[in-house]
N, C-alpha and C. Protein backbone atom coordinates (compact mmCIF):
# COMPACT_ATOMS: atom_id res chain seq x y z
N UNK A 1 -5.45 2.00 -44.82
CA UNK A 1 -4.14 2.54 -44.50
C UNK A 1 -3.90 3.79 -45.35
N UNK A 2 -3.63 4.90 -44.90
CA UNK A 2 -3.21 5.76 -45.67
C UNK A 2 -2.26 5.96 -46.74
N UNK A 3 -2.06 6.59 -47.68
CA UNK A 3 -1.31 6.05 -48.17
C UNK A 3 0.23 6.63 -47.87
N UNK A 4 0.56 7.63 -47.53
CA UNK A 4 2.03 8.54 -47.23
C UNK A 4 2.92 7.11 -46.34
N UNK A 5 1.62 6.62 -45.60
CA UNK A 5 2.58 5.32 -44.62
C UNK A 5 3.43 4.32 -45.58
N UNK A 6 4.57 3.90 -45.19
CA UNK A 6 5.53 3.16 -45.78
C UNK A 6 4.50 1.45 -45.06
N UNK A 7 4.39 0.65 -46.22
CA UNK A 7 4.10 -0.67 -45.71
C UNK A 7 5.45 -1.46 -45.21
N UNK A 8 5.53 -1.93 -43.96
CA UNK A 8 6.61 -2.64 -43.04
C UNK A 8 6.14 -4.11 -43.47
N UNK A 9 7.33 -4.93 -43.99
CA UNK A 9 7.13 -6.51 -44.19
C UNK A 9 7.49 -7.46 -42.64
N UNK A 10 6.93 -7.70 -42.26
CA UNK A 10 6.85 -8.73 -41.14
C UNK A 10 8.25 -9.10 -41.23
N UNK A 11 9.30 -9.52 -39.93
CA UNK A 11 10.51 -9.87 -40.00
C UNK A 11 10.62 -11.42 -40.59
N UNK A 12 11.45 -12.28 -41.26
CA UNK A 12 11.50 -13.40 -41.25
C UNK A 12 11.77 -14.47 -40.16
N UNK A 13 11.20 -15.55 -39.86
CA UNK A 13 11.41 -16.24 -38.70
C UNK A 13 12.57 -16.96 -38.98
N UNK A 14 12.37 -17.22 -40.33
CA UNK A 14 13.44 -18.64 -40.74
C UNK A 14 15.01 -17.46 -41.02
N UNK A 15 14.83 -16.37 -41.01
CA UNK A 15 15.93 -15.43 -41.33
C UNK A 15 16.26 -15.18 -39.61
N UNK A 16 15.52 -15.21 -39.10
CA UNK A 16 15.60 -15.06 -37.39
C UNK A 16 16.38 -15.99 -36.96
N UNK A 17 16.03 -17.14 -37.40
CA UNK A 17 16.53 -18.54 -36.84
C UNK A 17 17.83 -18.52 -37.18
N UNK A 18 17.86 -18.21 -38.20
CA UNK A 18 19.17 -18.38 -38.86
C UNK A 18 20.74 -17.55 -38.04
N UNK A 19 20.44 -16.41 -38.12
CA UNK A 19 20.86 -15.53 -37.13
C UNK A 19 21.11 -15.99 -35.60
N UNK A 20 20.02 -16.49 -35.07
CA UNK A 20 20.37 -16.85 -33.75
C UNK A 20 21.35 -18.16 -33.62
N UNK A 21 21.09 -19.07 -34.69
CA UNK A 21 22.07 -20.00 -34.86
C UNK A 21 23.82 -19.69 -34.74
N UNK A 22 23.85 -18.49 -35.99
CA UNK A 22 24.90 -17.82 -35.96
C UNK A 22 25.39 -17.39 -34.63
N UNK A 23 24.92 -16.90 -33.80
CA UNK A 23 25.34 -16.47 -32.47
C UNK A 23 25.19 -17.34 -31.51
N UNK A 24 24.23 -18.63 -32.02
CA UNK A 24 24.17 -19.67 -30.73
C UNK A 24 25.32 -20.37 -30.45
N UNK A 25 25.97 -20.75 -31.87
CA UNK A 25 27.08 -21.86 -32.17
C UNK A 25 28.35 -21.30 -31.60
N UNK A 26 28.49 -20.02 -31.29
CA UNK A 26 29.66 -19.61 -31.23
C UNK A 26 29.88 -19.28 -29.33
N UNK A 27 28.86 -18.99 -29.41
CA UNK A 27 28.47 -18.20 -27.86
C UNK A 27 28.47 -20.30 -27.32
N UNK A 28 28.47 -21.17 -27.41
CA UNK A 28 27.76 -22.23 -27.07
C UNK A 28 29.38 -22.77 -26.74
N UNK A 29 30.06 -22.81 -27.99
CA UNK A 29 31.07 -23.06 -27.96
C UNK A 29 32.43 -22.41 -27.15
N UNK A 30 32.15 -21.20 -27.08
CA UNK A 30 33.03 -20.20 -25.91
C UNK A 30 32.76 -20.77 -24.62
N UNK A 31 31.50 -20.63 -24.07
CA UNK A 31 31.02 -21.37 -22.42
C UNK A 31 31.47 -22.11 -22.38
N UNK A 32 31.15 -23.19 -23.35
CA UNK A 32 31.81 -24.72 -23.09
C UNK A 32 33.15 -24.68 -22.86
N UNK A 33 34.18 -23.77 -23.76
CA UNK A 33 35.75 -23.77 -23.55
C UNK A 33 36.09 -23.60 -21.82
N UNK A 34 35.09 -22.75 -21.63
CA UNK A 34 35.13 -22.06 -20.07
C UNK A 34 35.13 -22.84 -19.33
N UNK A 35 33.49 -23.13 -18.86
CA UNK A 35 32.95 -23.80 -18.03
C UNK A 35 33.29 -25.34 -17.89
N UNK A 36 33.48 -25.94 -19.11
CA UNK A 36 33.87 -27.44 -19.04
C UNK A 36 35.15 -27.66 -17.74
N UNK A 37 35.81 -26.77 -18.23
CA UNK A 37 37.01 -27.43 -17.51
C UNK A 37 36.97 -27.02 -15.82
N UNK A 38 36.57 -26.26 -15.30
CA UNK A 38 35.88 -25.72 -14.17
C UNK A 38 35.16 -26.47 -13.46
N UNK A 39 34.67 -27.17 -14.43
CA UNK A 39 33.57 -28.17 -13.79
C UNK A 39 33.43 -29.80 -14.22
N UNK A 40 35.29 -30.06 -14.48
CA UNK A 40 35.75 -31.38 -14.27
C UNK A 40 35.23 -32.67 -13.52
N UNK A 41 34.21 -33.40 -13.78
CA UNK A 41 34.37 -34.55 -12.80
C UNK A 41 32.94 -34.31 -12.07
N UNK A 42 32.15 -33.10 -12.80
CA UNK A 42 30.36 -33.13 -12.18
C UNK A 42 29.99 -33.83 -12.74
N UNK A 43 28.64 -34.15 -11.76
CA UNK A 43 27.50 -35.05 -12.95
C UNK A 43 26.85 -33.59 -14.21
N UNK A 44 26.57 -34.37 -14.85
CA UNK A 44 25.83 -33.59 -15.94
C UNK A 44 24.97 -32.64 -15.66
N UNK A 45 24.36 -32.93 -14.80
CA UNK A 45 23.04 -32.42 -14.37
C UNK A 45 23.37 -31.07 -13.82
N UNK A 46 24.68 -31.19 -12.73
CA UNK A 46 25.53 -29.94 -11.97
C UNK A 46 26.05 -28.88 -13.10
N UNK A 47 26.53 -29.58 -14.39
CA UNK A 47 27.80 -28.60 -15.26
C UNK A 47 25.71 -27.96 -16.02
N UNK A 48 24.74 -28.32 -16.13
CA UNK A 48 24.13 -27.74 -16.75
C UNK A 48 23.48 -26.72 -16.15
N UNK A 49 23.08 -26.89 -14.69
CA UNK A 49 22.82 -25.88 -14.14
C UNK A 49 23.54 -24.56 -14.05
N UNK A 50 24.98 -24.48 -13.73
CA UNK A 50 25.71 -23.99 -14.50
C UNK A 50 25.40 -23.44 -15.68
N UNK A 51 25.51 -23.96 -16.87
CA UNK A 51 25.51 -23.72 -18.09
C UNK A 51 24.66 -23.13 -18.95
N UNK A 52 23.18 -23.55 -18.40
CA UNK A 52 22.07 -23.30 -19.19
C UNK A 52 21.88 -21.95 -18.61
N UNK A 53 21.93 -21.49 -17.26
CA UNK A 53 21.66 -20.41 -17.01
C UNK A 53 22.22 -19.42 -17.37
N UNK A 54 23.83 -19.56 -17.64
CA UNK A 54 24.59 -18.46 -18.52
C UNK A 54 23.97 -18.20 -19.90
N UNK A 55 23.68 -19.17 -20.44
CA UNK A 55 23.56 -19.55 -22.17
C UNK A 55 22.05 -18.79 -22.23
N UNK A 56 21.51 -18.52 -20.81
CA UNK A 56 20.09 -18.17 -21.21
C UNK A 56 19.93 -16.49 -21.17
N UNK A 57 21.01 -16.36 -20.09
CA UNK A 57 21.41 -14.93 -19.85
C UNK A 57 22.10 -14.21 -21.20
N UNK A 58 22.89 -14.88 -21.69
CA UNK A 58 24.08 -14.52 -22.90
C UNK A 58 22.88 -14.02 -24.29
N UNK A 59 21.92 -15.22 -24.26
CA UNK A 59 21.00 -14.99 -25.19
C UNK A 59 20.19 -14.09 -24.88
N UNK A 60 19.07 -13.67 -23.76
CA UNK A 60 18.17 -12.97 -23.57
C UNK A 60 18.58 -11.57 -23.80
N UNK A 61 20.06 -11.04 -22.98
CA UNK A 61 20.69 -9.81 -22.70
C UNK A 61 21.40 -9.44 -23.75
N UNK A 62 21.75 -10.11 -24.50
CA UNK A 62 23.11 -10.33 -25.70
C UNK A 62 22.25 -9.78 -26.65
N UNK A 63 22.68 -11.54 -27.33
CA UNK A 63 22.40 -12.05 -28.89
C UNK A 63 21.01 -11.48 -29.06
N UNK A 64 19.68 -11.82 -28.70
CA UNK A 64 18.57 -11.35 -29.38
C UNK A 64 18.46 -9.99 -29.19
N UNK A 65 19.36 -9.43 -28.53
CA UNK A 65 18.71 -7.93 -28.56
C UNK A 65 19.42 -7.19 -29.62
N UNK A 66 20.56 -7.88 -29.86
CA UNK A 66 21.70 -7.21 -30.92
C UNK A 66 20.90 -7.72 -32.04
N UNK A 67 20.56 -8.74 -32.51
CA UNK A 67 20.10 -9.29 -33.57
C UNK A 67 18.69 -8.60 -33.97
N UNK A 68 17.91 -8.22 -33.35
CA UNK A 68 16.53 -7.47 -33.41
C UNK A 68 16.94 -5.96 -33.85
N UNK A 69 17.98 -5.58 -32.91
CA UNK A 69 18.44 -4.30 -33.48
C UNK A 69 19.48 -3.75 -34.57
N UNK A 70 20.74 -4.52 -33.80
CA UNK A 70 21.72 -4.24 -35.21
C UNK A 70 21.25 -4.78 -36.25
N UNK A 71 21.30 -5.85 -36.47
CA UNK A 71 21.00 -6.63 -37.68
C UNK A 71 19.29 -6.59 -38.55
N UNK A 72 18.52 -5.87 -37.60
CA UNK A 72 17.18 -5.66 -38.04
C UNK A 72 16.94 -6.01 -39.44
N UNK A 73 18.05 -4.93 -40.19
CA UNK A 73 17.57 -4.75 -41.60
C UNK A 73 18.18 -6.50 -42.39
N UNK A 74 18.39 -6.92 -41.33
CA UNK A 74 18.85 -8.83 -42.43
C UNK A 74 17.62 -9.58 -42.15
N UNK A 75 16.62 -9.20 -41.51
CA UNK A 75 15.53 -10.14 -41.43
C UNK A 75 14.66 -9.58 -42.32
C-alpha cells in the first residue's frame, strides 16, 4: 500500500447493529400505532403481510441507507 493512502478501519457490525436497533424500535413501534388498528380483528398472518412488507421497505429505503451514510462516521 502506498503510503500517502489514509488506512480505512472496516465499519463495526456490532456498532451497525446497534444503530439499526435504534431505528428498528422506533420505526416498529410507529407501524404498529398505524397499522394495528386498521387491521382490527385479522388473523395474524393477514396484519403481517401487511406489516412486514412496510417494515422491509422503511428499512431497505430509509434506515440503512441513512445509517451507512449519515451516521457513517459512528461505526
Amino acid at each position: 500500500m502506498p503510503e500517502n493512502q489514509a488506512r480505512t478501519r472496516a465499519p463495526s457490525r456490532l456498532r451497525f447493529a446497534f444503530l439499526v436497533f435504534l431505528g428498528v424500535y422506533p420505526l416498529v413501534s410507529l407501524l404498529q400505532a398505524v397499522i394495528l388498528p386498521l387491521t382490527d380483528g385479522w388473523p395474524m398472518l393477514l396484519r403481517n403481510l401487511v406489516f412486514v412488507p412496510m417494515m422491509v421497505i422503511c428499512m431497505v429505503w430509509g434506515l440503512i441507507p441513512f445509517i451507512q451514510t449519515r451516521l457513517r462516521h459512528l461505526l
